[in-house]
Protein backbone atom coordinates (compact mmCIF):
# COMPACT_ATOMS: atom_id res chain seq x y z
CA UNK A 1 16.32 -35.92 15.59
CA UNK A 2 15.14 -37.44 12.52
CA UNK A 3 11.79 -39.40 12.93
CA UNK A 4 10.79 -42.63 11.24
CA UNK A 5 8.57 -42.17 7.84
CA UNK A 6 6.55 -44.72 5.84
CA UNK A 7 6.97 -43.18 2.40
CA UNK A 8 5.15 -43.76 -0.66
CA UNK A 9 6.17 -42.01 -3.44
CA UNK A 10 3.83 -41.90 -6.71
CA UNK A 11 3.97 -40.10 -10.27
CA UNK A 12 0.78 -39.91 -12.29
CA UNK A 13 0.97 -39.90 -15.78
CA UNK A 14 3.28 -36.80 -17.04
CA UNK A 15 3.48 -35.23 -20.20
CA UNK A 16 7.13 -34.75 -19.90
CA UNK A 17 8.32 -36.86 -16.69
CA UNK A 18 11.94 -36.86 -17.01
CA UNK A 19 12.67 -33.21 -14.93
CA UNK A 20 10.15 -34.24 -12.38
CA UNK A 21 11.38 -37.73 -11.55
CA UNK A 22 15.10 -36.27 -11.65
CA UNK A 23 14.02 -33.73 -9.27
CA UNK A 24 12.52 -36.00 -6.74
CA UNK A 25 14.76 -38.82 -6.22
CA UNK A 26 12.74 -41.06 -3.47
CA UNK A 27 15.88 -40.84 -1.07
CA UNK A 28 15.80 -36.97 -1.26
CA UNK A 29 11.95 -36.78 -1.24
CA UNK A 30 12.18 -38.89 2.22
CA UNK A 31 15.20 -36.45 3.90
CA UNK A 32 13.38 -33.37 3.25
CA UNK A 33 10.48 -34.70 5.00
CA UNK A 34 11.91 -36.21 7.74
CA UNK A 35 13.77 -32.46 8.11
CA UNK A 36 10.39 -31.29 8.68
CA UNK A 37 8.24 -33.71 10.89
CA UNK A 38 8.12 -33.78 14.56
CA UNK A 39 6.83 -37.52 14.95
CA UNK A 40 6.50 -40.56 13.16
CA UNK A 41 4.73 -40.25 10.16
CA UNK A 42 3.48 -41.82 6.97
CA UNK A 43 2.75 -39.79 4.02
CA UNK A 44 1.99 -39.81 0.26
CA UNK A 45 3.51 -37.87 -1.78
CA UNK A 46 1.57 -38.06 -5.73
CA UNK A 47 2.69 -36.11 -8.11
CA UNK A 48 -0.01 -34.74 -10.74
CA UNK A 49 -0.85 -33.58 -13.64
CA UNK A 50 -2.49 -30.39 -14.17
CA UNK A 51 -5.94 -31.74 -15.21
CA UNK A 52 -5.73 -34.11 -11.41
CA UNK A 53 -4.60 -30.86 -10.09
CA UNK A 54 -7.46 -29.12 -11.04
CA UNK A 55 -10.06 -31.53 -10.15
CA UNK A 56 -8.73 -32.00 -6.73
CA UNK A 57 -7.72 -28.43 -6.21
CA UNK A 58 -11.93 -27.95 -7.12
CA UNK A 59 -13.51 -30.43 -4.93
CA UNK A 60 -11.75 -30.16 -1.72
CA UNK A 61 -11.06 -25.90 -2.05
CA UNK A 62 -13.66 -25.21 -4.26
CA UNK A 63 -10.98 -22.99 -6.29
CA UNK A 64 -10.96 -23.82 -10.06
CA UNK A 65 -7.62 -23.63 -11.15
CA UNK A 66 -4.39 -26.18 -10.19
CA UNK A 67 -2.65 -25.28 -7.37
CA UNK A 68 1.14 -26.42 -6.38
CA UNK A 69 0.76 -28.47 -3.41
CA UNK A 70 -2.34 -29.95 -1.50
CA UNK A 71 -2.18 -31.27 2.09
CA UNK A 72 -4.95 -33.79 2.94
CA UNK A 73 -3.81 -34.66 6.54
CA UNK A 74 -5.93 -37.81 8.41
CA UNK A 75 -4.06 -37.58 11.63
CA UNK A 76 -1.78 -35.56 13.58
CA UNK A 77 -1.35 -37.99 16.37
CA UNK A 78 0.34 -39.91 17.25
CA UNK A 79 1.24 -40.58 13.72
CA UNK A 80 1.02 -37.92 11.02
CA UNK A 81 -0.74 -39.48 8.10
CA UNK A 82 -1.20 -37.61 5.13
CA UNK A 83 -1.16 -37.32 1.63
CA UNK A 84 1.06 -34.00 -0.42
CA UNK A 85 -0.05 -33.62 -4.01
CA UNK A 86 1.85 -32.08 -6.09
CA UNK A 87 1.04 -30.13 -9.75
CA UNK A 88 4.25 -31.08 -11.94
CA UNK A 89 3.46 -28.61 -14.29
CA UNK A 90 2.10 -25.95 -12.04
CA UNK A 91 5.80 -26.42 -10.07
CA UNK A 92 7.58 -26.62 -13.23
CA UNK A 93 5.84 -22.56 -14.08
CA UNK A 94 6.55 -21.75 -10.85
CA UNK A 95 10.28 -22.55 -10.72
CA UNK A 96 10.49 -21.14 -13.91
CA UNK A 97 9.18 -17.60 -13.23
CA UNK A 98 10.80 -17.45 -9.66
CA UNK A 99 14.31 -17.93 -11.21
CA UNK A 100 14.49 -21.08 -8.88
CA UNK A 101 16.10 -24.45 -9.29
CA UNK A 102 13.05 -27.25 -10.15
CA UNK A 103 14.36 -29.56 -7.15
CA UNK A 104 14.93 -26.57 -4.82
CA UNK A 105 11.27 -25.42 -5.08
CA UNK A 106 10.20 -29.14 -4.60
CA UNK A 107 11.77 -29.11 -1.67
CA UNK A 108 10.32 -25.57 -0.45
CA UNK A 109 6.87 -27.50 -1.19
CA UNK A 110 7.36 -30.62 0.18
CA UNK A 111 8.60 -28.76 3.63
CA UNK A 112 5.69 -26.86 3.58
CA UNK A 113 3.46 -29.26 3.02
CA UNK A 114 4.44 -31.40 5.63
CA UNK A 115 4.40 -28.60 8.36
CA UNK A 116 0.92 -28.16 6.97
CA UNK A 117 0.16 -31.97 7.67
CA UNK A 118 1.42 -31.13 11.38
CA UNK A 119 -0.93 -28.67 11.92
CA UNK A 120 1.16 -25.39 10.74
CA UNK A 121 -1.09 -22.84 8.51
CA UNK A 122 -0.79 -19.24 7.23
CA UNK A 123 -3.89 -17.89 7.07
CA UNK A 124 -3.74 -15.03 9.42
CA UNK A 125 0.10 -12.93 9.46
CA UNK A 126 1.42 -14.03 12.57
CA UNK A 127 1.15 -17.69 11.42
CA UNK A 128 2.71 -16.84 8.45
CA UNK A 129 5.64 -15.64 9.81
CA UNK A 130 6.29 -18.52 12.07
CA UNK A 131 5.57 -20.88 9.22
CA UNK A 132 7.81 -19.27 6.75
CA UNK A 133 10.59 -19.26 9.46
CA UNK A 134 10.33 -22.57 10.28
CA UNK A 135 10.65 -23.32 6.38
CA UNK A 136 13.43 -21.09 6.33
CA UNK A 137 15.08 -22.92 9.27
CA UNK A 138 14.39 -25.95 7.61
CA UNK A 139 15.49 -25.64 4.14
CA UNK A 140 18.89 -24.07 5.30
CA UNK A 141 19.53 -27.18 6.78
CA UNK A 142 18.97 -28.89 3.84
CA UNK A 143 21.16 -26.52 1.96
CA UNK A 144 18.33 -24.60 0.37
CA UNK A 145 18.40 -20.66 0.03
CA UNK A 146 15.15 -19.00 1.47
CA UNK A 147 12.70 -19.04 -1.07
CA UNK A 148 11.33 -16.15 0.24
């Protein structure tokens, strides 16, 4: 069952927007989050550039470099409320060196970052493996190979 989503979709300035905004059509953006929520939900999804990556990536984790995707989730219940930031560029390098399609490994990171909004984390193994099987699950249903 597919759950109703509030979506707001924003793109921060980009050096090179075009592949990004091709990747993430706002219709696709919604149906692989919707693949992965168990409620009703409304989330933000901003995509960044590296230099917003950084700075946010440094004040909430305290780690100084850009990182793909940041989950800041408000509320689990009985709405999930969050917001996914994305690093364009940081996405862009990582599709690159993984061999992977720029809009699959959106997808991967949207996915994950919305089971992370529901609670879902991989710190310790055995939450790693459920959380990468549920992505798995997940993005085969959306038609996307495991990116694992």
């Amino acid at each position: 069952m597919l759950h109703p989503l509030r979506l707001s979709l924003q793109f921060a300035r980009l050096t090179t927007p075009g592949p990004h905004r091709a990747a993430l059509p706002r219709q696709s953006v919604a149906r692989w989050i919707r693949h992965a929520l168990a409620r009703e939900a409304e989330i933000t999804v901003r995509i960044v550039d590296e230099a917003e990556g950084l700075a946010l990536n440094t004040a909430y984790r305290k780690q100084d470099h850009a990182t793909n995707v940041l989950t800041f989730d408000y509320s689990r219940e009985p709405v999930v409320c969050a917001d996914l930031v994305l690093c364009a560029p940081v996405v862009a390098r990582e599709a690159l060196e993984q061999g992977k399609i720029l809009q699959a490994h959106y997808t991967h990171l949207i996915v994950h970052g919305t089971l992370h909004a529901q609670g879902w984390d991989h710190i310790k193994a055995a939450q790693a493996r459920a959380m990468e099987a549920r992505e798995v699950q997940i993005l085969a249903g959306l038609g996307v190979r495991n990116p694992y």
